[in-house]
Protein backbone atom coordinates (compact mmCIF):
# COMPACT_ATOMS: atom_id res chain seq x y z
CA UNK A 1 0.00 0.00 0.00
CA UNK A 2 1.00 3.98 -0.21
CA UNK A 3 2.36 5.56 2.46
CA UNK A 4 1.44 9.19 3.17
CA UNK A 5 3.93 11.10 5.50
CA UNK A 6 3.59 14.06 6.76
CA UNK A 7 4.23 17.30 5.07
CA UNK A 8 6.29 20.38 7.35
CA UNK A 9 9.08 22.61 5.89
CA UNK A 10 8.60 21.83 2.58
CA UNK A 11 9.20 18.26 3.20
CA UNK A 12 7.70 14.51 3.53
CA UNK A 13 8.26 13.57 7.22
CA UNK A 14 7.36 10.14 9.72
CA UNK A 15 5.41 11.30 12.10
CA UNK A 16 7.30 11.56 16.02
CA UNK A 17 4.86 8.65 16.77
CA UNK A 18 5.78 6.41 14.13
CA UNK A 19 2.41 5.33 13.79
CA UNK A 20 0.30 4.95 10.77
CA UNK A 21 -3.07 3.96 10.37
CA UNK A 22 -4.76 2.69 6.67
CA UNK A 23 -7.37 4.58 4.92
CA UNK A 24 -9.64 2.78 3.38
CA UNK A 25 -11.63 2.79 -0.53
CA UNK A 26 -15.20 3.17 0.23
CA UNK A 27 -16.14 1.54 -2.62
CA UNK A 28 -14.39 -1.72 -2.32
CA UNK A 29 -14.32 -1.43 1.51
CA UNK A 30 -10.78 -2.72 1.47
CA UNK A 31 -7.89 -0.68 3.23
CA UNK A 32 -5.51 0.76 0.33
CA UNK A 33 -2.94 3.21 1.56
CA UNK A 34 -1.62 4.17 4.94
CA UNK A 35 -1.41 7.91 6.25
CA UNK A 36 1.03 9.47 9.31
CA UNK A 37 -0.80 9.47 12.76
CA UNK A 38 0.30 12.70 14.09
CA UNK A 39 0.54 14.19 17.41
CA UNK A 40 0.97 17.37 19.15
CA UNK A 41 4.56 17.24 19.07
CA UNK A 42 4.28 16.96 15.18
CA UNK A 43 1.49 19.74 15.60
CA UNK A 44 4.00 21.75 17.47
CA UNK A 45 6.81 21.40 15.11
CA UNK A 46 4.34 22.57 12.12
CA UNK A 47 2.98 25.20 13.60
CA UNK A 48 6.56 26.47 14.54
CA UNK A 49 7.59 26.36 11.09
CA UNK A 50 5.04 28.17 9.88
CA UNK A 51 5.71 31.09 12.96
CA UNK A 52 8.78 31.45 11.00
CA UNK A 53 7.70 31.84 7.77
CA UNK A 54 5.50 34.25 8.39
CA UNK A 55 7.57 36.44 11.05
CA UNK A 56 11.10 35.66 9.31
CA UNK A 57 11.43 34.19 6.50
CA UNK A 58 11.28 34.69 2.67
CA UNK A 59 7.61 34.79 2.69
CA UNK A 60 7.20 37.59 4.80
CA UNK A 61 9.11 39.87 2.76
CA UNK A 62 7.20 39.32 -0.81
CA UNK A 63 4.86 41.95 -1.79
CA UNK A 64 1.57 41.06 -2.68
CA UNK A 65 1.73 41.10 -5.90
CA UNK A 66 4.57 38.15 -5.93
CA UNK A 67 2.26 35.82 -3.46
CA UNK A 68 -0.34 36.41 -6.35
CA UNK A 69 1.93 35.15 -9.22
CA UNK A 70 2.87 31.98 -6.92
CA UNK A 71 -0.70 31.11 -6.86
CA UNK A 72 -1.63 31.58 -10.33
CA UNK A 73 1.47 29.20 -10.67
CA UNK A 74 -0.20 26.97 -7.91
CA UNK A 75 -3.43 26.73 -10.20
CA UNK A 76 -1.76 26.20 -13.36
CA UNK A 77 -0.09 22.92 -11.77
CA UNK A 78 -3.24 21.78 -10.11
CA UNK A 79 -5.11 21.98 -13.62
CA UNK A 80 -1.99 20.08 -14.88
CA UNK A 81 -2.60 17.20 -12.68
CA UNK A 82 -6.32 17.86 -12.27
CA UNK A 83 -6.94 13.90 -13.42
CA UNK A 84 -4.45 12.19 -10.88
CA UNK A 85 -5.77 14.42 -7.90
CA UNK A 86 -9.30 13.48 -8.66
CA UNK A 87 -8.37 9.82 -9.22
CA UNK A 88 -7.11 9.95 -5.84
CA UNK A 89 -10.09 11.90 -4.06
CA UNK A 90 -12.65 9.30 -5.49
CA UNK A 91 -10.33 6.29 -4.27
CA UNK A 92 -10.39 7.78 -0.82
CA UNK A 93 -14.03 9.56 -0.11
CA UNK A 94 -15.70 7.48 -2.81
CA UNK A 95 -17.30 10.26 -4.68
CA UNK A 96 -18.59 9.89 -8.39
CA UNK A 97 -14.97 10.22 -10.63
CA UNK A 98 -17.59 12.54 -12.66
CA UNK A 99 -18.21 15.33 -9.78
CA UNK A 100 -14.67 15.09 -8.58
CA UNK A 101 -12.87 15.80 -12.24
CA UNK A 102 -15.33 18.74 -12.56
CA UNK A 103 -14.12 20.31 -9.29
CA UNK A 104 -10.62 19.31 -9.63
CA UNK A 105 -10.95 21.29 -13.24
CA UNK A 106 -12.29 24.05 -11.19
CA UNK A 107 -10.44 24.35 -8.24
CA UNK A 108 -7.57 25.96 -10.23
CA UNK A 109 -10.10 29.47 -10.78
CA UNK A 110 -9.89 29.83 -6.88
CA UNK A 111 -6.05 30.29 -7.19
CA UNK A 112 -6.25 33.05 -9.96
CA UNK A 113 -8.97 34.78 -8.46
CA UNK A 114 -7.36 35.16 -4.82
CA UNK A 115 -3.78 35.34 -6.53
CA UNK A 116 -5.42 38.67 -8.89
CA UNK A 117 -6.90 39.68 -5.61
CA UNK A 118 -3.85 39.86 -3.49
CA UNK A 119 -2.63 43.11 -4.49
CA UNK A 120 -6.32 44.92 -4.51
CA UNK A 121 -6.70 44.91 -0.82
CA UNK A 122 -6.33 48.61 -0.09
CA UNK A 123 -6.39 50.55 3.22
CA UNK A 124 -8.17 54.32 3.83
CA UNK A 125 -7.19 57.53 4.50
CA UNK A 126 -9.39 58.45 7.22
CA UNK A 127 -11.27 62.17 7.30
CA UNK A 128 -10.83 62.75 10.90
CA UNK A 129 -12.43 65.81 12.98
CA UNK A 130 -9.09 66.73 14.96
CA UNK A 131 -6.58 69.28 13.04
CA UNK A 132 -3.00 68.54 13.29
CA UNK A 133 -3.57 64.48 12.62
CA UNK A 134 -3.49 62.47 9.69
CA UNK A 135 -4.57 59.22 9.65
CA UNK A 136 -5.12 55.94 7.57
CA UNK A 137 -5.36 51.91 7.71
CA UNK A 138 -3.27 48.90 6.48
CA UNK A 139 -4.93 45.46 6.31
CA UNK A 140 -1.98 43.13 7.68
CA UNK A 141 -2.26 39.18 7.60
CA UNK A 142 -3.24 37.24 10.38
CA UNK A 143 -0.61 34.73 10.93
CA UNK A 144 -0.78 31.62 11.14
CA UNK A 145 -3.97 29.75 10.39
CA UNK A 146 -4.99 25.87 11.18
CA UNK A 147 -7.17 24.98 8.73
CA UNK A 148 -9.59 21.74 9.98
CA UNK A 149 -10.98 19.93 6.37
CA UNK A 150 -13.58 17.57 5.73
CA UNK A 151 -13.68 14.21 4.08
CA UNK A 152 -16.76 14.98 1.27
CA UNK A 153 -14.90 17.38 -0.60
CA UNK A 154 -11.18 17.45 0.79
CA UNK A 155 -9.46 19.83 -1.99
CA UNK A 156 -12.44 21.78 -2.91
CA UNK A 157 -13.51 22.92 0.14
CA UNK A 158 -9.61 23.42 1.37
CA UNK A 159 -9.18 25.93 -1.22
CA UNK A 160 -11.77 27.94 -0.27
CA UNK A 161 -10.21 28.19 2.61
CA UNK A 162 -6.36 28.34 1.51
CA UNK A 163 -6.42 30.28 -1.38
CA UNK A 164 -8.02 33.52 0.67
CA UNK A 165 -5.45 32.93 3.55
CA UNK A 166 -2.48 33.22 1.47
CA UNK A 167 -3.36 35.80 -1.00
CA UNK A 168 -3.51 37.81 2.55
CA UNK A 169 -0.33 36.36 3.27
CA UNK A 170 -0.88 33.97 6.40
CA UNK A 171 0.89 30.79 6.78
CA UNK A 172 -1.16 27.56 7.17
CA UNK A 173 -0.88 24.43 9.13
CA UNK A 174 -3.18 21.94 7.99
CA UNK A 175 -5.04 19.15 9.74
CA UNK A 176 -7.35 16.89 7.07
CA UNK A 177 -9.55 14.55 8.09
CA UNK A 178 -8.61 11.28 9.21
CA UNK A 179 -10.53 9.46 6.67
CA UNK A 180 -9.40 11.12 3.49
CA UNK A 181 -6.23 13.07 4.00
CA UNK A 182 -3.95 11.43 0.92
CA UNK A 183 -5.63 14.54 -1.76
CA UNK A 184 -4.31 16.63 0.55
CA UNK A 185 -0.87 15.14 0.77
CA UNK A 186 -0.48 14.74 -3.07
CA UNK A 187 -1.83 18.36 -3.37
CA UNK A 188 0.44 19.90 -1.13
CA UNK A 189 3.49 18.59 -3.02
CA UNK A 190 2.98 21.15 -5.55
CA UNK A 191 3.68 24.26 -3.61
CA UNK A 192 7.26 23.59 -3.94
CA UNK A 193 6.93 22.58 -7.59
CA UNK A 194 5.25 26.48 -7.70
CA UNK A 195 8.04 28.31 -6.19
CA UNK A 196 6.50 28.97 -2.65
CA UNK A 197 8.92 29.10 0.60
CA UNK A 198 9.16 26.10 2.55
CA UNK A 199 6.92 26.50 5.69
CA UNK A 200 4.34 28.38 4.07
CA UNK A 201 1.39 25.19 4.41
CA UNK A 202 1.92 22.79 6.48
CA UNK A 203 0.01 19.06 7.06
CA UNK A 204 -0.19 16.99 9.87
CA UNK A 205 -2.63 14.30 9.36
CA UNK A 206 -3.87 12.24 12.53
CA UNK A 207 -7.01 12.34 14.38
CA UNK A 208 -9.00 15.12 16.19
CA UNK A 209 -8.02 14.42 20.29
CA UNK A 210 -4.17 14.15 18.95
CA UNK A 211 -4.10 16.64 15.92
CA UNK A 212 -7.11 18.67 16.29
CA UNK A 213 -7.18 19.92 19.17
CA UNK A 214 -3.40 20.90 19.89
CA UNK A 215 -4.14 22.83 17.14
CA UNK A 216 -6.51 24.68 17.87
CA UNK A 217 -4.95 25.23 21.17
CA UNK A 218 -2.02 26.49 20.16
CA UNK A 219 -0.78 29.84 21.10
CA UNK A 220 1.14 30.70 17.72
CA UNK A 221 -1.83 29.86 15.56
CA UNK A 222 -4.46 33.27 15.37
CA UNK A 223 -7.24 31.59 13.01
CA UNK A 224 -9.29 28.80 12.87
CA UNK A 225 -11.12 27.67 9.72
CA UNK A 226 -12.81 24.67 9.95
CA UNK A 227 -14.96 22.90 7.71
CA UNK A 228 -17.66 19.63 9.50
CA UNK A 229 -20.73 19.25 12.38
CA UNK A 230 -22.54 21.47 13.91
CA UNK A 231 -21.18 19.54 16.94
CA UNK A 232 -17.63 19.63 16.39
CA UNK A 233 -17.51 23.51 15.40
CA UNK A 234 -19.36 24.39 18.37
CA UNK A 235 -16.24 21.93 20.53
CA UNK A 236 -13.71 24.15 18.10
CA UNK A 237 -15.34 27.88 18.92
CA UNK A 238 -15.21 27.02 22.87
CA UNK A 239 -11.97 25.97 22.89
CA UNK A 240 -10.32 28.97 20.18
CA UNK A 241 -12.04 31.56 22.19
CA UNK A 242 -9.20 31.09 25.60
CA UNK A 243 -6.77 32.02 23.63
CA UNK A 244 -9.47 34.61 21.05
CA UNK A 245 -8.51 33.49 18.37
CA UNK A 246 -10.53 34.34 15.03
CA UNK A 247 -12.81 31.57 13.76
CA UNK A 248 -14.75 30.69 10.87
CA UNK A 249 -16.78 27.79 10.24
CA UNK A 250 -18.89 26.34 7.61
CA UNK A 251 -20.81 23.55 9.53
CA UNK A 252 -24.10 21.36 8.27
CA UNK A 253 -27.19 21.93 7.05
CA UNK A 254 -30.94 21.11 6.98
CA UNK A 255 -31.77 23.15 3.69
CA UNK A 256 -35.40 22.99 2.40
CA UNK A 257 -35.55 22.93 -1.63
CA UNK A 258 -39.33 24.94 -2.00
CA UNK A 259 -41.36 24.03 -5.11
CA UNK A 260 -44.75 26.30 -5.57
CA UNK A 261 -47.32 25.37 -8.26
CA UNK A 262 -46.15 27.50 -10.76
CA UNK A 263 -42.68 26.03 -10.95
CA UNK A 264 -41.51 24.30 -13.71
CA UNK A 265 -42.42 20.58 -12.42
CA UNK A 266 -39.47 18.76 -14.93
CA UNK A 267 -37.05 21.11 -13.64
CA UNK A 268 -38.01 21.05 -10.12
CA UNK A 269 -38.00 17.37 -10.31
CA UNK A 270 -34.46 17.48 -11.40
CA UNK A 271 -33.18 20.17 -8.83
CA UNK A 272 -34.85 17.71 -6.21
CA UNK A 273 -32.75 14.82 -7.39
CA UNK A 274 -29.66 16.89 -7.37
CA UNK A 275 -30.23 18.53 -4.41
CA UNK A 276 -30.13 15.04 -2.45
CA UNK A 277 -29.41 12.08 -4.46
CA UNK A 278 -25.89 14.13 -5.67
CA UNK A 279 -22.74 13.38 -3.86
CA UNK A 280 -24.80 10.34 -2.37
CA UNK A 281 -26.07 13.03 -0.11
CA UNK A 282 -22.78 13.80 1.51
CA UNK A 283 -22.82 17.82 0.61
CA UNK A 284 -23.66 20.24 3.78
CA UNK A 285 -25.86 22.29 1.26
CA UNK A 286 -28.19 19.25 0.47
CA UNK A 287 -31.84 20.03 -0.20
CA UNK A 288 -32.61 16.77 2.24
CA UNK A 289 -36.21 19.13 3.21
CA UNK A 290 -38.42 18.94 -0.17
CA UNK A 291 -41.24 21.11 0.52
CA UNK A 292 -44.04 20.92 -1.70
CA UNK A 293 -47.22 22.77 -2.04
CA UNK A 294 -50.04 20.74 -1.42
CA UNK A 295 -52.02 21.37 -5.35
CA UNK A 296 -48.97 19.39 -7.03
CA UNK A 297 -48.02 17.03 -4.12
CA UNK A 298 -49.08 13.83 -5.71
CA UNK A 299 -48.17 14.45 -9.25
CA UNK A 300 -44.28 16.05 -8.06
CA UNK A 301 -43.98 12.88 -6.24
CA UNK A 302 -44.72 10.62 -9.09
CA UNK A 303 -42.20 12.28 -10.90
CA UNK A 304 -39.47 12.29 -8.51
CA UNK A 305 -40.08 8.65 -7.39
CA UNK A 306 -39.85 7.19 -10.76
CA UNK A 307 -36.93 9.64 -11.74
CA UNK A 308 -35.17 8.13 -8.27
CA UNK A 309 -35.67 5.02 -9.14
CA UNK A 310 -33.27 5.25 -12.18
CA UNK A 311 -30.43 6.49 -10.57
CA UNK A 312 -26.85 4.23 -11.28
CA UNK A 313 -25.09 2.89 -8.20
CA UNK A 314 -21.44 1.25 -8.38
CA UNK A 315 -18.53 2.30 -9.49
CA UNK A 316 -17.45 5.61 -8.68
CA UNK A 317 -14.87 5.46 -11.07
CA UNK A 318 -17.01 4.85 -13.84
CA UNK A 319 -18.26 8.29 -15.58
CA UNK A 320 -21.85 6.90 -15.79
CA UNK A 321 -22.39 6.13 -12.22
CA UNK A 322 -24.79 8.69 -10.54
CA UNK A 323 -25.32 7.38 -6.65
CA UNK A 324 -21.50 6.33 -5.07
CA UNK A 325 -20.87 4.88 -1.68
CA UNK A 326 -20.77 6.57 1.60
CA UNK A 327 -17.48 7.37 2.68
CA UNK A 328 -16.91 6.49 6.18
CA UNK A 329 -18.47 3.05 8.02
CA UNK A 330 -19.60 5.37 11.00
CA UNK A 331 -21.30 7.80 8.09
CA UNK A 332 -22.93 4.44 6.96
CA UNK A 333 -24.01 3.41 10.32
CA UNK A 334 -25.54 6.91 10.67
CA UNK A 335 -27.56 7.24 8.00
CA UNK A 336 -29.06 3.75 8.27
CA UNK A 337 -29.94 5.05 11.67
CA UNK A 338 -32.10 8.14 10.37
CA UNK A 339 -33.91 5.85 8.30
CA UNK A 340 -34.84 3.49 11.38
CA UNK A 341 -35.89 6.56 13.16
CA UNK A 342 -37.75 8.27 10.47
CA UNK A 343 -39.78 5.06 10.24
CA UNK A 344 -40.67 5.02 14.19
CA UNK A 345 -41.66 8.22 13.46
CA UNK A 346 -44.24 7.43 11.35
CA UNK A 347 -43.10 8.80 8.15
CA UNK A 348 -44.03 7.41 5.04
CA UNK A 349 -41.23 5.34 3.08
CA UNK A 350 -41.79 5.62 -0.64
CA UNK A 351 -38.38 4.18 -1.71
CA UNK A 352 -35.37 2.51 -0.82
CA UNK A 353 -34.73 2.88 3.24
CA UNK A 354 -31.88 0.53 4.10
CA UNK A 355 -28.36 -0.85 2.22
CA UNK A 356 -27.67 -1.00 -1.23
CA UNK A 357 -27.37 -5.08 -2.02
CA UNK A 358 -26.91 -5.14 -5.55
CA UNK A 359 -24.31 -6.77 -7.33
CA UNK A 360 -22.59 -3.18 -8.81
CA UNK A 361 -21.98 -1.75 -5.06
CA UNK A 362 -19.64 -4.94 -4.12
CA UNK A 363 -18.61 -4.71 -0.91
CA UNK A 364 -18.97 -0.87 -0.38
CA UNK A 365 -20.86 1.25 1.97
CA UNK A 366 -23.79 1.40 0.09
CA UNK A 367 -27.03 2.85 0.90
CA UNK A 368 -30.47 3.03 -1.04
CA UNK A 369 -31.69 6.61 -2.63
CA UNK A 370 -34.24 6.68 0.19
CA UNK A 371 -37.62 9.15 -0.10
CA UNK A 372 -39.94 9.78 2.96
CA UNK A 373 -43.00 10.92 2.44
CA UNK A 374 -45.58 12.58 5.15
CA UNK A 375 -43.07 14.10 7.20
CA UNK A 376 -43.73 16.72 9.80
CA UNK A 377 -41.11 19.25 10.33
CA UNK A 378 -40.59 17.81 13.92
CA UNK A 379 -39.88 15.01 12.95
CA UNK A 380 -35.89 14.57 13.66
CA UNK A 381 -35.66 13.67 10.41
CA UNK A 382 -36.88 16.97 9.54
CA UNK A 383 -34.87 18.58 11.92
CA UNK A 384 -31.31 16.81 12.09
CA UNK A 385 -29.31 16.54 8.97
CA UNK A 386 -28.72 13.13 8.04
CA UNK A 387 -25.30 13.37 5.87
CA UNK A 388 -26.78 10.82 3.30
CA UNK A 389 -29.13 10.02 0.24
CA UNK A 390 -32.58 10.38 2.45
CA UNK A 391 -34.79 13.07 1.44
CA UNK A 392 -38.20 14.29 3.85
CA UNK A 393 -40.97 15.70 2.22
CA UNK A 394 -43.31 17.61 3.98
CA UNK A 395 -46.68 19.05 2.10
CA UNK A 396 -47.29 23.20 3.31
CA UNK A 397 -50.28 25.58 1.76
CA UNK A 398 -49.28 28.54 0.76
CA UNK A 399 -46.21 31.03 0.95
CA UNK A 400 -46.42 31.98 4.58
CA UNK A 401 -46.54 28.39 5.77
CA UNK A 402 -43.00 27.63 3.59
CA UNK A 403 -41.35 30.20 4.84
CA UNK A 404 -42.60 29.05 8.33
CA UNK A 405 -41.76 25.41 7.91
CA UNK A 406 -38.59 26.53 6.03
CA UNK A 407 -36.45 28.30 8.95
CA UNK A 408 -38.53 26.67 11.71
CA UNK A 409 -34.81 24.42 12.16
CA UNK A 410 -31.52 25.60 13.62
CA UNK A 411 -29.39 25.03 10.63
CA UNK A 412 -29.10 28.45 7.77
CA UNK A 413 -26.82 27.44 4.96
CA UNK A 414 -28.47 26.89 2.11
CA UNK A 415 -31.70 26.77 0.45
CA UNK A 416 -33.75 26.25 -3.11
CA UNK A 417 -37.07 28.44 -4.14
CA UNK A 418 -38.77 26.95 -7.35
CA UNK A 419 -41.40 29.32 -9.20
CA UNK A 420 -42.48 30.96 -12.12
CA UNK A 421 -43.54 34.07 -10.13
CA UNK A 422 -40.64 36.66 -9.69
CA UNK A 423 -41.88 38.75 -7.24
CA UNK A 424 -42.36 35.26 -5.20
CA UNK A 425 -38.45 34.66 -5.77
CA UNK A 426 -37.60 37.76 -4.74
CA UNK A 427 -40.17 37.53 -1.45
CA UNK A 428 -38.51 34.06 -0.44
CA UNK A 429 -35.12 35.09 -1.09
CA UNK A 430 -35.75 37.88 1.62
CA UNK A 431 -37.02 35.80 4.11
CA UNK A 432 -35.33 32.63 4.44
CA UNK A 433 -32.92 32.43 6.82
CA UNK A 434 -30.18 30.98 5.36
CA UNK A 435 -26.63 32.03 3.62
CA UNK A 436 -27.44 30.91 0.13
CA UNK A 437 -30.74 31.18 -1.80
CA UNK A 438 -30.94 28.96 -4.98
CA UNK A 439 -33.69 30.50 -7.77
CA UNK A 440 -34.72 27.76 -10.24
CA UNK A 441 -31.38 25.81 -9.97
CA UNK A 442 -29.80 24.00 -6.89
CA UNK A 443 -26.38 23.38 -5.47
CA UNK A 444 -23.92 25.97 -7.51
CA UNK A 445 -20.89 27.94 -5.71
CA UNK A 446 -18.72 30.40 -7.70
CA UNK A 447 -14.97 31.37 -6.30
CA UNK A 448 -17.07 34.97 -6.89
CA UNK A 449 -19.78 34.63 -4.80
CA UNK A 450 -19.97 34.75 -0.61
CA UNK A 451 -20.66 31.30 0.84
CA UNK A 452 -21.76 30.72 4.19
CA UNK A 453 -24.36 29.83 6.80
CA UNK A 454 -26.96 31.61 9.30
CA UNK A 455 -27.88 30.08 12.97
CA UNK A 456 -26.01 26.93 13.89
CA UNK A 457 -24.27 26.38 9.82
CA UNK A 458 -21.73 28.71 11.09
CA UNK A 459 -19.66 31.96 10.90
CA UNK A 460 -17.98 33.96 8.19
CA UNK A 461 -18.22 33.75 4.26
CA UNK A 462 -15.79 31.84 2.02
CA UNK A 463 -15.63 32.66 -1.68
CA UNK A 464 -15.71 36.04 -3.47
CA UNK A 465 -14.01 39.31 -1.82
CA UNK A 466 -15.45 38.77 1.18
CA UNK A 467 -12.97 35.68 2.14
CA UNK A 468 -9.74 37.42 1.82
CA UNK A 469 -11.52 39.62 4.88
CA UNK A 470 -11.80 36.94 6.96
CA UNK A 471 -7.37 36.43 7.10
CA UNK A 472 -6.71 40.16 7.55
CA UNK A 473 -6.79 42.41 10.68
CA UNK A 474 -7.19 45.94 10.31
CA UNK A 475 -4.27 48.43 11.68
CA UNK A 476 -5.17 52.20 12.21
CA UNK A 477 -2.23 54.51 11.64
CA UNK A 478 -2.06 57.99 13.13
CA UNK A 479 0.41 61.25 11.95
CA UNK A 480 0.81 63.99 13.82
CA UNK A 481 1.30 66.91 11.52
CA UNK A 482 1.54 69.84 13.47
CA UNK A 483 -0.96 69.57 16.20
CA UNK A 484 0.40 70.95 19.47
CA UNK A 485 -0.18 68.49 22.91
CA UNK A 486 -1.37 71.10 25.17
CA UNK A 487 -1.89 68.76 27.91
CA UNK A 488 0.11 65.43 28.66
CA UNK A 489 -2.91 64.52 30.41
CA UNK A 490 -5.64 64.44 28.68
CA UNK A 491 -6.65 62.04 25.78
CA UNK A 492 -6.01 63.84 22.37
């Protein structure tokens, strides 16, 4: 099997344990490389290495301008080997080869867009009411950040994170998750291929108690961007804010998908699909709420049963497979779960609702596409998100009950609003709480647009100008230019 070491300094490193543990294809359910087990001594060492980078060496002295021709050189090579890094994502998470070579083929755009953005960060001069003063602000990098990954999307959803931080000019130390951390690894190898400093991002791969948490509890590190559960961000918030550190976090979602009457029922039935049944389920942004008005309820759900129904399991390496495998056993043993419990619940199942036994899933984790059908929003499966191809729909009347039903749940990241009426877009737009409002389409993100979550899906925006804000601290400079200190003892 591969071996994945560690990655500090600009170099592949055993980890101070010298332990290793295997990471395995979710698809064939077999074990097929083996990845570092890190500790906080490794954590430490990182995290000093990046310290120096930032405070001392090359890295801090490049303008902006040079950081932002490293990373269009960091994007050119990632489109270069765009096929091998998505080979390797799908071998590890188990996502279709399909979805992963159209992000890997996008991921470079983050790198030009943040590297063209580098140098367009300006400070103020500040119109102040006291003669004698002039003043104006700098926007200065953080530091260094620890970036905390997930396993559905490791490189996508690690660039919106990493391209931001070092167009502002942080250093990174990065911690991927356990269960898919060899993208990462491969990645990674690149930045010295590009021309960037060594020390400038960092991985130590591991698990949370051992990895994740000295981490985030280190004193060098000023950011935390993390990426996962409601539950762990909240663990992640407590423990950054002893030493205040800045935070952002993009955590789950329960995101209703809204079709009225008037929609455009084909279309709708196809947003539905995608808004679940895509990435097996596995996408924080899933429409896993279908709410449907009551005058098309039967007829919509004839539709999206027998469109369900077709869906291709197997393979994920195959470009025709549509429904993949789940990628973690736990994730597996979770979703079959939910299903259990929507059942004692009394909701209605209209297909699938346990594992995936044909002969074209192997021995993979598997699960059915799975539709309930009579679901009240109290439901937990209404209310909890699931992480997996199991979609709730729940019948409402008219536009005030959607809305209602829509943000009665603690989770605000996404959401999808299907209808022919544009005042009605623009009404439900307004109201839902949640980060992202979806028109007539479902599940698209842009390097250009903001992307983040209301209530308990988190804190901060990744993606368009606003992300380079969230690696920057603002500096306010003042000039005296003549003003005379009349009194040593009293503020000026």
């Amino acid at each position: 099997m591969q071996r994945y070491q560690l990655y500090i300094e600009g170099k592949n490193v055993d980890p101070a344990s010298g332990q290793w543990f295997d990471s395995y294809n979710p698809y064939t359910g077999e074990p097929w490389a083996q990845t570092a087990q890190g500790n906080a001594e490794d954590v430490d060492r990182a995290v000093g290495v990046a310290h120096k980078a930032f405070s001392q060496g090359p890295w801090s002295q490049l303008s902006a301008s040079e950081r932002g021709l490293l990373l269009h050189r960091l994007g050119d090579l990632v489109a270069r080997d765009a096929k091998k890094l998505a080979e390797i994502e799908v071998r590890d998470n188990g996502k279709l080869i399909a979805e992963m070579q159209g992000q890997l083929n996008y991921i470079p755009q983050w790198y030009y867009y943040f590297g063209g953005l580098a140098d367009k960060i300006q400070g103020a001069v500040v119109p102040l009411d006291k003669k004698g003063y002039f003043n104006f602000t700098r926007h200065e990098p953080l530091g260094v950040v620890g970036m905390i990954t997930p396993w559905n999307s490791p490189l996508l959803l690690l660039s919106f994170k990493l391209a931001p931080a070092l167009a502002a000019g942080c250093t990174v130390v990065i911690k991927p998750s356990e269960f898919t951390s060899a993208s990462t690894l491969e990645f990674v190898r690149l930045f010295a291929e590009a021309g960037f400093p060594a020390g400038v991002v960092n991985v130590v791969t591991g698990f949370g108690k051992e990895v994740g948490t000295p981490l985030v509890e280190h004193p060098l590190v000023r950011k935390i961007a993390f990426t996962g559960s409601d539950f762990t961000g909240r663990a992640i918030n407590e423990l950054a804010a002893k030493t205040f550190k800045h935070v952002s976090l993009e955590l789950g979602g329960k995101s209703p998908n809204i079709v009225f009457a008037d929609a455009v029922m084909e279309d709708a039935v196809n947003g539905a699909v995608s808004g679940i049944f895509a990435a097996t389920g596995q996408t924080c942004i899933a429409g896993s709420r279908l709410l449907l008005q009551e005058s098309i309820h039967d007829a919509f759900v004839e539709k999206l049963v027998a469109l369900a129904k077709t869906a291709r399991m197997g393979d994920p390496m195959r470009m025709d497979t549509q429904v993949g495998p789940v990628t973690t056993p736990p994730q597996y043993d979770k979703v079959l779960g939910y299903i259990d419990i929507a059942k004692k619940e009394g909701a209605k199942l209209l297909l699938g609702g346990g594992p995936a036994k044909r002969p074209e899933c192997g021995k993979g984790w598997f699960v059915e596409p799975t539709i309930f059908d009579q679901v009240d929003n109290k439901m937990r499966i209404a209310q909890e998100e699931v992480f997996g191809p199991v979609l709730s729909i729940i019948k409402y009347k008219d536009e005030e009950e959607a809305v209602a039903i829509a943000n009665d749940v603690r989770f605000g990241l996404g959401s999808g609003v299907w209808t022919s009426d544009f005042g009605r877009a623009i009404r439900m737009a307004e109201r839902i709480q949640a980060g992202t409002v979806w028109v007539n389409t479902y599940r698209a993100v842009s390097y250009l647009s903001p992307f983040g979550g209301y209530k308990d899906s988190g804190m901060g925006r990744e993606n368009g100008i606003d992300a380079i804000r969230e690696y920057l601290q603002v500096k306010s400079i003042w000039m005296n230019t003549g003003a005379v200190t009349a009194n040593p003892f009293v503020m000026r």
